[in-house]
N, C-alpha and C. Protein backbone atom coordinates (compact mmCIF):
# COMPACT_ATOMS: atom_id res chain seq x y z
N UNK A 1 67.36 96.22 112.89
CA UNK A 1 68.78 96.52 112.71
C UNK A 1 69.25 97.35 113.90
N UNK A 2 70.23 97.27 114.12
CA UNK A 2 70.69 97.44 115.65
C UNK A 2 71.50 99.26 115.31
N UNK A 3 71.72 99.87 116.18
CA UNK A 3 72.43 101.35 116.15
C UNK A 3 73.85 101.22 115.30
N UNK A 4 74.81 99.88 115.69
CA UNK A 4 75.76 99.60 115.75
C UNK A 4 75.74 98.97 114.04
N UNK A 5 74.87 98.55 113.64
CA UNK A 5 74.72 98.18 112.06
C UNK A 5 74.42 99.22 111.33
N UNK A 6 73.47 100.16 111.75
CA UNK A 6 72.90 101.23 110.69
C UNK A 6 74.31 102.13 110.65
N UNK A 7 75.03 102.61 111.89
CA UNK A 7 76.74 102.72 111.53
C UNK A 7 77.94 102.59 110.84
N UNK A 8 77.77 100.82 110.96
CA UNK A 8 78.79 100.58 109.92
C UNK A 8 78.05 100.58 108.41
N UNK A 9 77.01 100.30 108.47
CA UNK A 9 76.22 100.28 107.06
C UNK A 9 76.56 101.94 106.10
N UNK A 10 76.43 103.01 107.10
CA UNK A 10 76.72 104.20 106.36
C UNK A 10 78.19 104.49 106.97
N UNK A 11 78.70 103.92 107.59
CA UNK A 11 80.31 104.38 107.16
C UNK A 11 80.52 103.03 105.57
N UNK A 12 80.24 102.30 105.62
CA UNK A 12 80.85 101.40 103.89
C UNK A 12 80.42 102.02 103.17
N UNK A 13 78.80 103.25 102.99
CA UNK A 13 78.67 103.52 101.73
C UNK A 13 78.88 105.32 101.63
N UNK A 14 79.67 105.69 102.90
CA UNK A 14 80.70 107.23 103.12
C UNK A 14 81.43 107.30 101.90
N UNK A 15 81.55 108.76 101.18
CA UNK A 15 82.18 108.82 100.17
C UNK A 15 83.41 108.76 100.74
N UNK A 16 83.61 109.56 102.14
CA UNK A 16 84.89 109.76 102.47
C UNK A 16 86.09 108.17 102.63
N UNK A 17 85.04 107.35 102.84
CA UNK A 17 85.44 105.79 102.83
C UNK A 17 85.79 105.17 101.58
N UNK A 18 85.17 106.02 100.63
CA UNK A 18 85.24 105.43 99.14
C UNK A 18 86.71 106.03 99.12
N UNK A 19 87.23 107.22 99.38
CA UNK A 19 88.33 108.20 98.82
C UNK A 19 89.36 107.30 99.68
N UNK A 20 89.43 106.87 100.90
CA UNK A 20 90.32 106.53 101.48
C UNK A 20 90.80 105.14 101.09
N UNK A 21 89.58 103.75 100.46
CA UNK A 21 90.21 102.80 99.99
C UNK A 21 91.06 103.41 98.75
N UNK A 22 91.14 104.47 98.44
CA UNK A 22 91.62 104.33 96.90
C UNK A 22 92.99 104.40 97.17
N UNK A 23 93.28 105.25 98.55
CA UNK A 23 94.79 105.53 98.78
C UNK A 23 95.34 104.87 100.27
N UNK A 24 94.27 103.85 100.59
CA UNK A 24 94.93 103.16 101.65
C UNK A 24 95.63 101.98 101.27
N UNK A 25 96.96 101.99 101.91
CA UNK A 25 97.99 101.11 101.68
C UNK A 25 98.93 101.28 101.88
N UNK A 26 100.03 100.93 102.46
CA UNK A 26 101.66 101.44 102.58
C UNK A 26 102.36 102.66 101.91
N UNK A 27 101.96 102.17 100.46
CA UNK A 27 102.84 102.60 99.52
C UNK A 27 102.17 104.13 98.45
N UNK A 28 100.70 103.67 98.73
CA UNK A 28 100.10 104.25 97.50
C UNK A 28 100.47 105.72 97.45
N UNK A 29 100.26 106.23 98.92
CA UNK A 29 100.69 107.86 98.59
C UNK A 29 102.04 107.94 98.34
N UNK A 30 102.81 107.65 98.31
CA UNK A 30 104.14 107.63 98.37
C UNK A 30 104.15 107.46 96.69
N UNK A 31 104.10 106.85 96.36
CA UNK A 31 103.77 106.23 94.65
C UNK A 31 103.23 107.42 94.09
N UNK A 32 101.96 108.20 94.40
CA UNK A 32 101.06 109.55 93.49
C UNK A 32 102.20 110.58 93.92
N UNK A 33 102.61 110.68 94.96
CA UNK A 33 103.52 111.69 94.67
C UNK A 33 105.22 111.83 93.92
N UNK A 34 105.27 110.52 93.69
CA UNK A 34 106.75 110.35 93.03
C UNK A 34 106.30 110.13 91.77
N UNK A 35 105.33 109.64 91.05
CA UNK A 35 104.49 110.23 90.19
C UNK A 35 104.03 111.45 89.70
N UNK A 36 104.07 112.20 90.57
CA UNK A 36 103.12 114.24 90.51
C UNK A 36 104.97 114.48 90.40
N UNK A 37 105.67 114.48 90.82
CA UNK A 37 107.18 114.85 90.88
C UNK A 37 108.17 114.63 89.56
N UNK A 38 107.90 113.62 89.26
CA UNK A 38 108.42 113.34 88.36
C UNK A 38 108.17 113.05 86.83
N UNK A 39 106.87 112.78 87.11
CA UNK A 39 105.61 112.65 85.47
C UNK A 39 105.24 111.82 85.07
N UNK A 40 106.31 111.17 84.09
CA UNK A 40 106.20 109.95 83.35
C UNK A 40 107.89 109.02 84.14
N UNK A 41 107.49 107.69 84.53
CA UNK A 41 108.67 107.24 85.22
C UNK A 41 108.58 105.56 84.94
N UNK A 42 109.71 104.93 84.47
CA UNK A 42 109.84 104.09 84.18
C UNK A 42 109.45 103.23 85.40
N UNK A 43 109.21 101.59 85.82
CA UNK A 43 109.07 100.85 86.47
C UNK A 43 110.14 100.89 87.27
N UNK A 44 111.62 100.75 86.58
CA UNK A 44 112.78 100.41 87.61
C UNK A 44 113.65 101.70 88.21
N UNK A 45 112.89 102.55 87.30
CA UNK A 45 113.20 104.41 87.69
C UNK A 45 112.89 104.87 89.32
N UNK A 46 111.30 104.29 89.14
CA UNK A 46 111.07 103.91 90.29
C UNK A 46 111.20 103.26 91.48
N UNK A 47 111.78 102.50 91.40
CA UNK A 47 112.60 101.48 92.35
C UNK A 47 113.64 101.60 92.67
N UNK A 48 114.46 102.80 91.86
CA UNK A 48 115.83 103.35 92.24
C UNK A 48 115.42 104.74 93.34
N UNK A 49 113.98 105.24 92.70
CA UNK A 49 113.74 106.22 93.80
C UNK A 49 112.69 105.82 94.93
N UNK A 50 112.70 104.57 94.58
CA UNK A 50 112.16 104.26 95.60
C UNK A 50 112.83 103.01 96.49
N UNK A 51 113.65 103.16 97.08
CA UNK A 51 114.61 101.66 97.25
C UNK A 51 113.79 100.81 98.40
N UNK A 52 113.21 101.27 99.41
CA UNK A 52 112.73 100.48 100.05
C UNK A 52 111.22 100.05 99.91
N UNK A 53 111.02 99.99 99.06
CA UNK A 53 109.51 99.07 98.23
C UNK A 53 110.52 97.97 97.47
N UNK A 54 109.88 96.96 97.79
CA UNK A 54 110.19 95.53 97.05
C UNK A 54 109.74 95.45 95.58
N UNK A 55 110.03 94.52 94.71
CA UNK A 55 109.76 94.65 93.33
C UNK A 55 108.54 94.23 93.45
N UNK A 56 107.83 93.47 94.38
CA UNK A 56 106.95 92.76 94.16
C UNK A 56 105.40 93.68 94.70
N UNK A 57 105.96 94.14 95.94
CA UNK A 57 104.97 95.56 96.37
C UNK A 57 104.79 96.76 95.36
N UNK A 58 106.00 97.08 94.94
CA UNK A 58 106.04 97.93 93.66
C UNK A 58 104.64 97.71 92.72
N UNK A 59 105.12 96.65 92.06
CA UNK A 59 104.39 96.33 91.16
C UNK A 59 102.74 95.74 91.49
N UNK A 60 102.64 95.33 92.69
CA UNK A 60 101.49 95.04 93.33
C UNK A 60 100.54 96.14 93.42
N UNK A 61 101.50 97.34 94.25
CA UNK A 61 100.96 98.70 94.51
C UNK A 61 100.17 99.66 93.24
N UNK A 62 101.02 99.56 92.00
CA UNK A 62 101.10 99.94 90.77
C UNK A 62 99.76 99.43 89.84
N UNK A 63 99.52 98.35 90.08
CA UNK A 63 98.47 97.60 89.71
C UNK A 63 96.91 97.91 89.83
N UNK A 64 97.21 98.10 91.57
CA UNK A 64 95.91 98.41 92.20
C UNK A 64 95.71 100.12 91.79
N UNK A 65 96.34 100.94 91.78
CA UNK A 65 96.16 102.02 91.50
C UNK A 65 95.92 102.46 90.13
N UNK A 66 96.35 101.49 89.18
CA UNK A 66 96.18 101.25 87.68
C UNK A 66 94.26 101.21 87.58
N UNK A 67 93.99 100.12 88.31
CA UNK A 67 92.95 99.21 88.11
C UNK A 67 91.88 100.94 89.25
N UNK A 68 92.40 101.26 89.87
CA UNK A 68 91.39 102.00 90.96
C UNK A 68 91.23 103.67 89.35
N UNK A 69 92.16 103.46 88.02
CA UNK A 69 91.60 104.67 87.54
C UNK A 69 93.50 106.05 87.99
N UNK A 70 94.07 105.65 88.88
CA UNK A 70 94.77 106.87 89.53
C UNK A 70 95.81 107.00 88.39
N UNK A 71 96.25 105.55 88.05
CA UNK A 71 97.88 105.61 87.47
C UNK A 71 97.63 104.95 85.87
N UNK A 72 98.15 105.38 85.24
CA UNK A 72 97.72 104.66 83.83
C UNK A 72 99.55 104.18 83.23
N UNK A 73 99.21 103.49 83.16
CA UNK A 73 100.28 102.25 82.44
C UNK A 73 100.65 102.31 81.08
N UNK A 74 101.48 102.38 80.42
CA UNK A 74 101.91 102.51 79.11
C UNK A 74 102.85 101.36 78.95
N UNK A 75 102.94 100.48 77.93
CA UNK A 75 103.72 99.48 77.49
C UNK A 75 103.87 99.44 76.18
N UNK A 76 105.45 100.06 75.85
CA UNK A 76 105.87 99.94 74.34
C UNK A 76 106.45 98.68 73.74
N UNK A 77 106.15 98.33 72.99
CA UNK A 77 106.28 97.03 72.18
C UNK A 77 108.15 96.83 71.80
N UNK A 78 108.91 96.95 72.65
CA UNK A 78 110.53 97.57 71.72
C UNK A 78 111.55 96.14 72.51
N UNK A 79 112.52 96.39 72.07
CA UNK A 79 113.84 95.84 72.86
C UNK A 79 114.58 96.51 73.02
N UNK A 80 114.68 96.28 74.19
CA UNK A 80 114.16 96.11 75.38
C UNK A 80 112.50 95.81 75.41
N UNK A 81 111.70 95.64 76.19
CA UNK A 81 110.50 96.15 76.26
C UNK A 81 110.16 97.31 77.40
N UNK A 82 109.59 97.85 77.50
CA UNK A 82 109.57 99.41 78.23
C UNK A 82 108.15 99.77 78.82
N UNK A 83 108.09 99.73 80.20
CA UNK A 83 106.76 100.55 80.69
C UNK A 83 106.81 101.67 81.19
N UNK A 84 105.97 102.84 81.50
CA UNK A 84 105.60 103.88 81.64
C UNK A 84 104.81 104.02 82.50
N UNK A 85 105.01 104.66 83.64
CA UNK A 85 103.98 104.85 84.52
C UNK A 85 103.32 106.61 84.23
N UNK A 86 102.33 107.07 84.31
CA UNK A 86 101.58 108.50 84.61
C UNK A 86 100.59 108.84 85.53
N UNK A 87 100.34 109.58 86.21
CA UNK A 87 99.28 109.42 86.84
C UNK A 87 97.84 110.32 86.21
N UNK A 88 97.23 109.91 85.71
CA UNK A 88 95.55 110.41 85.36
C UNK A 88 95.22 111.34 85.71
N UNK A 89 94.46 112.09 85.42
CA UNK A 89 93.42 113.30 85.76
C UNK A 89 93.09 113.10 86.93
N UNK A 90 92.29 111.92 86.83
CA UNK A 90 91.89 111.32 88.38
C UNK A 90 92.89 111.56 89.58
N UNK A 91 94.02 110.88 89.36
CA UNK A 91 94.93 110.67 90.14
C UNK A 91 95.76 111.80 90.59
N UNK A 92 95.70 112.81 89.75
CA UNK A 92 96.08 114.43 89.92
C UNK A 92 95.20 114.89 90.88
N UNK A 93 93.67 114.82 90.70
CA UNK A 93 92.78 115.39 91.39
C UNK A 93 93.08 114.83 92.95
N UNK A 94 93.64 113.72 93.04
CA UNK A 94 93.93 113.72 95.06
C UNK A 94 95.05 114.39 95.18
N UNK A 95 95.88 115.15 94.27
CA UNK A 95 96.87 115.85 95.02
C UNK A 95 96.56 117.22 95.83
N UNK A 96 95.87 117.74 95.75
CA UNK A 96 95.37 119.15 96.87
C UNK A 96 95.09 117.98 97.70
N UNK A 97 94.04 117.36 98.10
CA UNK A 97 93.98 116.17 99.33
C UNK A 97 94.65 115.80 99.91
N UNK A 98 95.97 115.30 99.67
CA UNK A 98 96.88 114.52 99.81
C UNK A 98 97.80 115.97 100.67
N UNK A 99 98.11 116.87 99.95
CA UNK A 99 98.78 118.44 100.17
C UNK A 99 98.09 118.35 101.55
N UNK A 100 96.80 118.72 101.84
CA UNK A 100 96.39 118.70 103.30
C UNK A 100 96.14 118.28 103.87
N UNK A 101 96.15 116.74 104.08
CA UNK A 101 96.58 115.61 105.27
C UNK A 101 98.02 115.82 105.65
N UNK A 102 98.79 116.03 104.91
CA UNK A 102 99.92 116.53 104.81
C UNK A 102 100.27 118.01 105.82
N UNK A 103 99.63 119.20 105.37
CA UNK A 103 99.80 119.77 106.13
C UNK A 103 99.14 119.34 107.59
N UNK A 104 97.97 118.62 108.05
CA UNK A 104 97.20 118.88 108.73
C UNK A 104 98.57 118.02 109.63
N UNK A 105 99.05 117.37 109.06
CA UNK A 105 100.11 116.46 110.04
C UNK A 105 100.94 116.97 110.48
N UNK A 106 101.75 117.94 109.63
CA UNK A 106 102.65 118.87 110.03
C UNK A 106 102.38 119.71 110.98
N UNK A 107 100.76 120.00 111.18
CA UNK A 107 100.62 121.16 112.16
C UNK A 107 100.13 120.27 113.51
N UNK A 108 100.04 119.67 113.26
CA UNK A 108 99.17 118.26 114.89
C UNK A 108 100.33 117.51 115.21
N UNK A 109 101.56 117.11 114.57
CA UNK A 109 102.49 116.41 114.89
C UNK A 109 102.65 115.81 116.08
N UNK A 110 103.20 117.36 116.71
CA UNK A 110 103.85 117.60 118.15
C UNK A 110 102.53 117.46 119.13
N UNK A 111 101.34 118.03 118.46
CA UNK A 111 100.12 117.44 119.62
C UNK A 111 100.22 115.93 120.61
């Protein structure tokens, strides 16, 4: 096995690699924090505060983060019918994380 394999072999099984698929994507941080902000938020609640995500990224985005454990989904049986977005324990726990990429950007910006 070559230098260049034993490399990528332990960057795929890096925890830090594990943490970053969970929130790599356009939208996803953007989503946990309008989530942490707001609490519990309807589907199209979201789409009003979020205007430039498409319905279809929305709900794409929403999915994967459902399925990764971050965001948990609620669907009431009514008429209308009604979903609920929250974000998890889990999904709470990347907010200090999230807080300091955040700062770390704010302070390297201008670098």
């Amino acid at each position: 096995m070559s230098r260049l394999e034993q490399i990528n072999g332990a960057l795929e099984d890096a925890d830090s690699t594990y943490t970053l698929s969970l929130i790599n994507g356009k939208y996803k941080i953007i989503i946990i924090y309008c989530l942490a902000e707001y609490g519990v938020v309807r589907f199209n609640e979201m789409k009003r505060i979020l205007p430039y995500i498409s319905f279809k990224m929305l709900s794409t985005t929403l999915k994967e983060l459902e399925a990764d454990k971050l965001v948990y989904r609620e669907e009431f049986t009514e008429i209308p019918p009604r979903v609920e977005y929250t974000l998890t324990k889990r999904g709470k726990s990347l907010l200090p994380l999230l807080d300091s990429m955040s700062q770390w950007g704010k302070e390297h910006r201008a670098d």
